[in-house]
Protein backbone atom coordinates (compact mmCIF):
# COMPACT_ATOMS: atom_id res chain seq x y z
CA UNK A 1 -44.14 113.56 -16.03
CA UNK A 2 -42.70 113.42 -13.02
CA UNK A 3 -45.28 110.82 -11.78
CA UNK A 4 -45.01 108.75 -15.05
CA UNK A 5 -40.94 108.77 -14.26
CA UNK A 6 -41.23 107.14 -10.36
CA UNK A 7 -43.76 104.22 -11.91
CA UNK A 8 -41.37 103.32 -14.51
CA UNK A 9 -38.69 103.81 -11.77
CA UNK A 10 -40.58 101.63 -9.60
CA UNK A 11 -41.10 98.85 -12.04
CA UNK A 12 -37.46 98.72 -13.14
CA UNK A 13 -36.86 98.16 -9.61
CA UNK A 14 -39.33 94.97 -9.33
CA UNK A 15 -37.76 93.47 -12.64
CA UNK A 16 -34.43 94.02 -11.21
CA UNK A 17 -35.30 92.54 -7.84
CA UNK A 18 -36.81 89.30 -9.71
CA UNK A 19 -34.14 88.92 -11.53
CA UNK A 20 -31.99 89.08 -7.88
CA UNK A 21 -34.00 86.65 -6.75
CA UNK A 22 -34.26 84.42 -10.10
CA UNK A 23 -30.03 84.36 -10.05
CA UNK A 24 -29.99 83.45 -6.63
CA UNK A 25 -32.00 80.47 -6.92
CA UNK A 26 -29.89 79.05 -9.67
CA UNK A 27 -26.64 79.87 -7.88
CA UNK A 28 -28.20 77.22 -4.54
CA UNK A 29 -29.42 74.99 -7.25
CA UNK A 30 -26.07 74.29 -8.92
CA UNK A 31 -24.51 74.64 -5.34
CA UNK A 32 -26.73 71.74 -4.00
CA UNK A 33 -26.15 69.97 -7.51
CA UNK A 34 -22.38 69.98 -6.67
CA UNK A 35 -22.53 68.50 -3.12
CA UNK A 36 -25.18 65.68 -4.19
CA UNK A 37 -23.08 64.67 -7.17
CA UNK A 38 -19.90 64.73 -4.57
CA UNK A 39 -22.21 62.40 -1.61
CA UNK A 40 -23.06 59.97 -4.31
CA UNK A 41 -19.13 59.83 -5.59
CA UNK A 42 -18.16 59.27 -2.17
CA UNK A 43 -20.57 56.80 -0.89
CA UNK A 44 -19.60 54.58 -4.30
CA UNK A 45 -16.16 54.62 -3.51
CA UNK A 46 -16.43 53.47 0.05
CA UNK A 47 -18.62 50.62 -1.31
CA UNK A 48 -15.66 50.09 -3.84
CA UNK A 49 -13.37 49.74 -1.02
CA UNK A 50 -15.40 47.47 0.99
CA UNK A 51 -15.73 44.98 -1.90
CA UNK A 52 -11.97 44.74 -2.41
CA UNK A 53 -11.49 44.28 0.91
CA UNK A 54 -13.67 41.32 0.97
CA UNK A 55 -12.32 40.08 -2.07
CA UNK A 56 -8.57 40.57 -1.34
CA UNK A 57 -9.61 38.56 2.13
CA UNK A 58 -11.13 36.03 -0.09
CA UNK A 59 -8.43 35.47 -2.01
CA UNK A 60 -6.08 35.43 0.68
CA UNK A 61 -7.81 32.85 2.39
CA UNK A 62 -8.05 30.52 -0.98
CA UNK A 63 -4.27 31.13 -1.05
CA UNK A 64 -3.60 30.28 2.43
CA UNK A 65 -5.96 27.18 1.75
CA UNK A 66 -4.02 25.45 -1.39
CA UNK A 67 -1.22 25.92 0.77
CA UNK A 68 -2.55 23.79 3.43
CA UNK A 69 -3.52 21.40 1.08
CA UNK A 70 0.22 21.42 -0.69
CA UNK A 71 1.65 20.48 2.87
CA UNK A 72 -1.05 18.21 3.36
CA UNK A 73 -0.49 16.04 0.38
CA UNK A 74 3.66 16.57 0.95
CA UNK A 75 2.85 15.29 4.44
CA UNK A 76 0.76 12.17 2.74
CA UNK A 77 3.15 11.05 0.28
CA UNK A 78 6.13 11.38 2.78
CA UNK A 79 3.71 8.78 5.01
CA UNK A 80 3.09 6.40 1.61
CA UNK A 81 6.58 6.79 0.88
CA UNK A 82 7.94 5.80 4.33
CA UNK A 83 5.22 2.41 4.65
CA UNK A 84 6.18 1.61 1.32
CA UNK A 85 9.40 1.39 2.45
CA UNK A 86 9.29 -0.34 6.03
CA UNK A 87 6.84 -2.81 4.11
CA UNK A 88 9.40 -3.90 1.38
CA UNK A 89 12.03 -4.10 4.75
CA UNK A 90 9.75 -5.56 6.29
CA UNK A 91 9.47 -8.36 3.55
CA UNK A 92 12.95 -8.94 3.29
CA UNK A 93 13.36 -9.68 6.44
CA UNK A 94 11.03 -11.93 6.81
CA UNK A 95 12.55 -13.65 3.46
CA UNK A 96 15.60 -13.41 4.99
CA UNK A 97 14.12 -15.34 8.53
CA UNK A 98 13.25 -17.74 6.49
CA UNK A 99 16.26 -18.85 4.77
CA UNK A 100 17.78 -18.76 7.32
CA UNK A 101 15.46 -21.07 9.26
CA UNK A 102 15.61 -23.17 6.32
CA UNK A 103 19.11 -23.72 6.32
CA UNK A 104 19.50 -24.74 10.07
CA UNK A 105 16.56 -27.25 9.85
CA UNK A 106 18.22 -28.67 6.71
CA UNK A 107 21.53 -29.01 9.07
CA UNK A 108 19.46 -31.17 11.59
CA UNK A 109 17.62 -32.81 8.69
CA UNK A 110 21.21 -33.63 7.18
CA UNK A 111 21.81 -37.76 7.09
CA UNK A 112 25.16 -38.93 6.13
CA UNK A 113 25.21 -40.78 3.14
CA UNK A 114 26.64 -44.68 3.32
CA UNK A 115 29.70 -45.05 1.30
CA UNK A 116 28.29 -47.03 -1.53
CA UNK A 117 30.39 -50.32 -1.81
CA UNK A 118 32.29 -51.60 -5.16
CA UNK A 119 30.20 -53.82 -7.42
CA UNK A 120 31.43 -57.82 -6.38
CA UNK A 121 30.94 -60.13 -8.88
CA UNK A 122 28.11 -61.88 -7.25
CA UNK A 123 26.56 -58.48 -7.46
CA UNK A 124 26.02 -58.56 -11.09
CA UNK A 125 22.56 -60.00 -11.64
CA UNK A 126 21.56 -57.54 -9.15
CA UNK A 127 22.75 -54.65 -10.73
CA UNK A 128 21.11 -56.07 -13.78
CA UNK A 129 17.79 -56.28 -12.57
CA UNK A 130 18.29 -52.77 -11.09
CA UNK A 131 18.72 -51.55 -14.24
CA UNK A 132 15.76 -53.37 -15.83
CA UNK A 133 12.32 -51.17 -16.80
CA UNK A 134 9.97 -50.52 -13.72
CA UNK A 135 13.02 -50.17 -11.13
CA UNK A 136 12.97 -47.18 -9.24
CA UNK A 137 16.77 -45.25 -10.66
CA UNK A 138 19.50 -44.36 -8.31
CA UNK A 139 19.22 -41.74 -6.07
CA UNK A 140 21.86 -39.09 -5.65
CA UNK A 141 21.59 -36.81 -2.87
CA UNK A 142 24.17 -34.43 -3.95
CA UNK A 143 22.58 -34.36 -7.03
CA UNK A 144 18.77 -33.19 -5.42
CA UNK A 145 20.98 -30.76 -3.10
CA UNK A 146 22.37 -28.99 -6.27
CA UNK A 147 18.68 -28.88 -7.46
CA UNK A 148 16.96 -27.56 -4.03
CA UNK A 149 19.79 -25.40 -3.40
CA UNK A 150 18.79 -24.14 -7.45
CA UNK A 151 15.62 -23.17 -6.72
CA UNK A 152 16.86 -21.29 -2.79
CA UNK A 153 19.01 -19.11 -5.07
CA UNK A 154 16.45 -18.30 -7.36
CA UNK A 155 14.10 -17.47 -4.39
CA UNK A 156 17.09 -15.21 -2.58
CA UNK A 157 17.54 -13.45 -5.69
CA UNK A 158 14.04 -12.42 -5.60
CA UNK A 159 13.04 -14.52 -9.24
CA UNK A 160 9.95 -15.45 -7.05
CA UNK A 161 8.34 -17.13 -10.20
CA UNK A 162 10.87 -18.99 -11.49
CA UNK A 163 11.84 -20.03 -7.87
CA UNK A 164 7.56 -21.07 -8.27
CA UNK A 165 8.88 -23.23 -11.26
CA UNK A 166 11.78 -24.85 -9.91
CA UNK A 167 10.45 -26.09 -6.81
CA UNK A 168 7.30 -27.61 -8.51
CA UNK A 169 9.92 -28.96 -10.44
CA UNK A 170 11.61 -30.71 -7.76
CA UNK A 171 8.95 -31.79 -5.77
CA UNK A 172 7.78 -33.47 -9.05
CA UNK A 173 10.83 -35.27 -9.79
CA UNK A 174 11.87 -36.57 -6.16
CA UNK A 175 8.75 -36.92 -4.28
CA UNK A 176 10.59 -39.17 -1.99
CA UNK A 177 13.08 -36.90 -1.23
CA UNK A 178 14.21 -35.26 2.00
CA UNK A 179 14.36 -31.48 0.68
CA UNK A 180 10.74 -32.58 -0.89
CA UNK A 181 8.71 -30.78 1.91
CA UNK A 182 10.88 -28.07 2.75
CA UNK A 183 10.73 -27.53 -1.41
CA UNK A 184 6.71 -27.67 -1.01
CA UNK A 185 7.09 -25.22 1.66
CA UNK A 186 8.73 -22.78 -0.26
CA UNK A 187 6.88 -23.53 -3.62
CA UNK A 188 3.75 -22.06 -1.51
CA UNK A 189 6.22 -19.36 0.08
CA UNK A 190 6.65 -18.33 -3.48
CA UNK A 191 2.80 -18.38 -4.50
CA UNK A 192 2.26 -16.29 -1.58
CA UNK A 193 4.63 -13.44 -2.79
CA UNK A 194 3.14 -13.52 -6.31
CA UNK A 195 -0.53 -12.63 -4.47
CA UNK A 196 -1.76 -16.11 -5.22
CA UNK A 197 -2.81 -16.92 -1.70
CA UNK A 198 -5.13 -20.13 -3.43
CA UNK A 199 -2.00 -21.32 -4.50
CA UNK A 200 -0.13 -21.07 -1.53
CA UNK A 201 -3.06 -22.15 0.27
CA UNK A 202 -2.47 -25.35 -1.75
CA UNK A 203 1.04 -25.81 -2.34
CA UNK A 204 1.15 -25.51 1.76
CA UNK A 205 -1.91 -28.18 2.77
CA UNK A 206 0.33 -30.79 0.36
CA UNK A 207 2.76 -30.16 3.44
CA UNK A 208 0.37 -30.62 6.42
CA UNK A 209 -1.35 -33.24 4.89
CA UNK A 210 2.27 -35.34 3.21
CA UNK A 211 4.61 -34.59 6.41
CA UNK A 212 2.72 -33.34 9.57
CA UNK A 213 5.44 -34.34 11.79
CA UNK A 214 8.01 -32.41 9.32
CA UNK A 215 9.58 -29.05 11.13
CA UNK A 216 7.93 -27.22 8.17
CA UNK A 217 4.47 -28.28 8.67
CA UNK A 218 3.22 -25.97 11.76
CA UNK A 219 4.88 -23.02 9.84
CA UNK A 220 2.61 -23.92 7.09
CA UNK A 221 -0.45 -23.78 9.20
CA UNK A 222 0.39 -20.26 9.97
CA UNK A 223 0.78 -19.59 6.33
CA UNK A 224 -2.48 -20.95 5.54
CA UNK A 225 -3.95 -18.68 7.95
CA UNK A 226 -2.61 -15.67 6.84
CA UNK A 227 -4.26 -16.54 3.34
CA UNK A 228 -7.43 -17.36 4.48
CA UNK A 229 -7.48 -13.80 6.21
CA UNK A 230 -6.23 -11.94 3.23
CA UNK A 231 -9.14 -13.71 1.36
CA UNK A 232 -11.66 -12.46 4.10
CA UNK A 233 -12.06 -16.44 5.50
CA UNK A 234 -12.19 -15.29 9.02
CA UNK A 235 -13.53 -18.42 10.52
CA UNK A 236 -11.12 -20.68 8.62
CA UNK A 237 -8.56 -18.85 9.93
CA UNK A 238 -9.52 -18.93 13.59
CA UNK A 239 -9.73 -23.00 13.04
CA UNK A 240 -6.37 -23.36 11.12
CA UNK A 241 -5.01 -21.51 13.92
CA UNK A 242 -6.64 -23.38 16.83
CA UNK A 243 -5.00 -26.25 14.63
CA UNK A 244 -1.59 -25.11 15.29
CA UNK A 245 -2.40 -24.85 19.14
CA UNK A 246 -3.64 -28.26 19.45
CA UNK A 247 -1.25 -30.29 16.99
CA UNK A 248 1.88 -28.40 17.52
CA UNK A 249 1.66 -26.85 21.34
CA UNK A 250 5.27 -26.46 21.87
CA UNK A 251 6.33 -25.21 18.18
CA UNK A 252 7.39 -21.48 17.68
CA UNK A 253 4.06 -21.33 15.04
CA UNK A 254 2.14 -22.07 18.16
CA UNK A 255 3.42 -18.71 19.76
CA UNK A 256 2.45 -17.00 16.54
CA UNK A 257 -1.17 -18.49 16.41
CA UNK A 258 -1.73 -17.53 20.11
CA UNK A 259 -0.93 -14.19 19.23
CA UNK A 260 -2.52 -14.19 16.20
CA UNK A 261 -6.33 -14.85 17.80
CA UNK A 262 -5.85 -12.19 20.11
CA UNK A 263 -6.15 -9.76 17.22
C-alpha cells in the first residue's frame, strides 16, 4: 500500500507540474499578444501623424499659393486699369494739341474779306448772268466758318463719327474753300479714332496730294505713317517718313519723323 500511495503521489505531482507549466505558457502568450497588438497601434498612429502633417503642409502651401495669385491678378488689373487710363489722357491731349494747333493756323490762314460793293446800275446784266445756270453761286465765308466750326464742335465733343460726316460733308460742298484741307485733315483725324486707319490713310493722302504746301500737309505724312505701322506696313512707313524729312525739313512733323525712325 504504502508503495502504491508514493506512485500515485508521484504522478499527481507530474500532472500538477504540467499543468504549471501549461498555465505559464498561456500567461507569456497573451502577455506577448498584448505588447504586439500595442507596437502595431503605435506604429499606425505615427504613420497617421506623418500623413497629416504632409497634408496640412500641402494645404497650407495651396493656400498660401491662391493668395499669391489673388495679389497677383489685384496687382495686374491695378496696371490695366492705370494704362487704360494714361492712354485715354493720353488721347485727349493729343485731341486737345490738335485743336488747338488748328485754331492758330486758321488765325494765320485768316484773309479779310473785301467789303462787297452796292449793285450800280450798270451792274445789272452782270448780276444777271451770275445768276444764270452753270455759274459758280456766291461764296460766303462766314457761312463755311459756321459749317467747319460745326463739324470742330462735333469733333471736341468727342461725336467722332458724326464729326466723320460733317467734314466729308464740307469738303464736298466747298472744295475750293480755305477750311477745305484743314476739314480733310480732320475728316482722316476722325477715321483714325474710329480704328479705320485705310480711311484715314485716305482721307489724309487727298491732303498731301490737293495742298502739299498747306501747314496741314507734313502733319498728315506723320499720320499716314502711324497707319501704315498699325497695319504692320513697316517699309511704307520708313518711306512716308523719309518723305517728311526731305519735303518738309524745317516743319515740326520733320522732328517727329526723325524721331520716329530711330525706333
Amino acid at each position: 500500500m504504502p508503495a502504491r500511495r508514493l506512485r500515485f503521489a508521484s504522478r499527481l505531482s507530474t500532472i500538477v507540474l504540467l499543468l504549471a507549466v501549461i498555465g505559464a505558457q498561456q500567461v507569456q502568450a497573451g502577455v506577448f499578444d498584448d505588447e504586439e497588438a500595442r507596437r502595431q497601434i503605435k506604429d499606425l498612429s505615427i504613420k497617421t501623424n506623418e500623413r497629416l502633417d504632409t497634408l496640412s503642409k500641402a494645404q497650407f502651401e495651396l493656400v498660401s499659393q491662391i493668395q499669391a495669385l489673388r495679389e497677383e491678378n489685384a496687382r495686374l488689373r491695378g496696371q490695366v486699369e492705370t494704362l487704360n487710363y494714361e492712354l485715354e489722357s493720353a488721347k485727349k491731349r493729343q485731341q486737345d494739341f490738335y485743336i488747338d494747333l488748328d485754331g492758330r493756323l486758321r488765325k494765320l490762314e485768316t484773309v479779310p474779306v473785301p467789303a462787297v460793293p452796292e449793285p450800280k446800275p450798270a451792274d445789272d446784266e452782270k448780276s444777271a448772268a451770275a445768276a444764270e445756270p452753270g455759274n459758280k453761286p456766291v461764296i460766303d465765308p462766314a457761312a463755311e466758318a459756321r459749317e467747319y466750326e460745326a463739324a470742330l464742335n462735333l469733333f471736341k465733343a468727342n461725336k467722332i463719327k458724326d464729326a466723320a460726316v460733317a467734314f466729308e460733308a464740307f469738303s464736298r460742298t466747298h472744295p475750293d474753300s480755305t477750311l477745305t484741307p484743314n476739314a480733310q485733315y480732320w475728316l482722316g483725324n476722325a477715321h483714325y479714332s474710329l480704328r479705320d486707319c485705310k480711311k484715314a490713310i485716305d482721307a489724309h493722302r487727298v491732303v498731301v496730294s490737293k495742298w502739299p504746301q498747306h501747314p496741314k500737309a507734313p502733319d498728315s505724312l506723320i499720320n499716314i505713317a502711324t497707319c501704315q505701322q498699325e497695319l504692320g506696313d513697316a517699309k511704307g512707313a520708313k518711306l512716308t517718313f523719309e518723305t517728311v524729312l526731305s519735303k518738309y525739313p524745317d516743319s515740326s512733323a520733320a522732328a517727329t519723323a526723325k524721331q520716329r525712325l530711330k525706333k
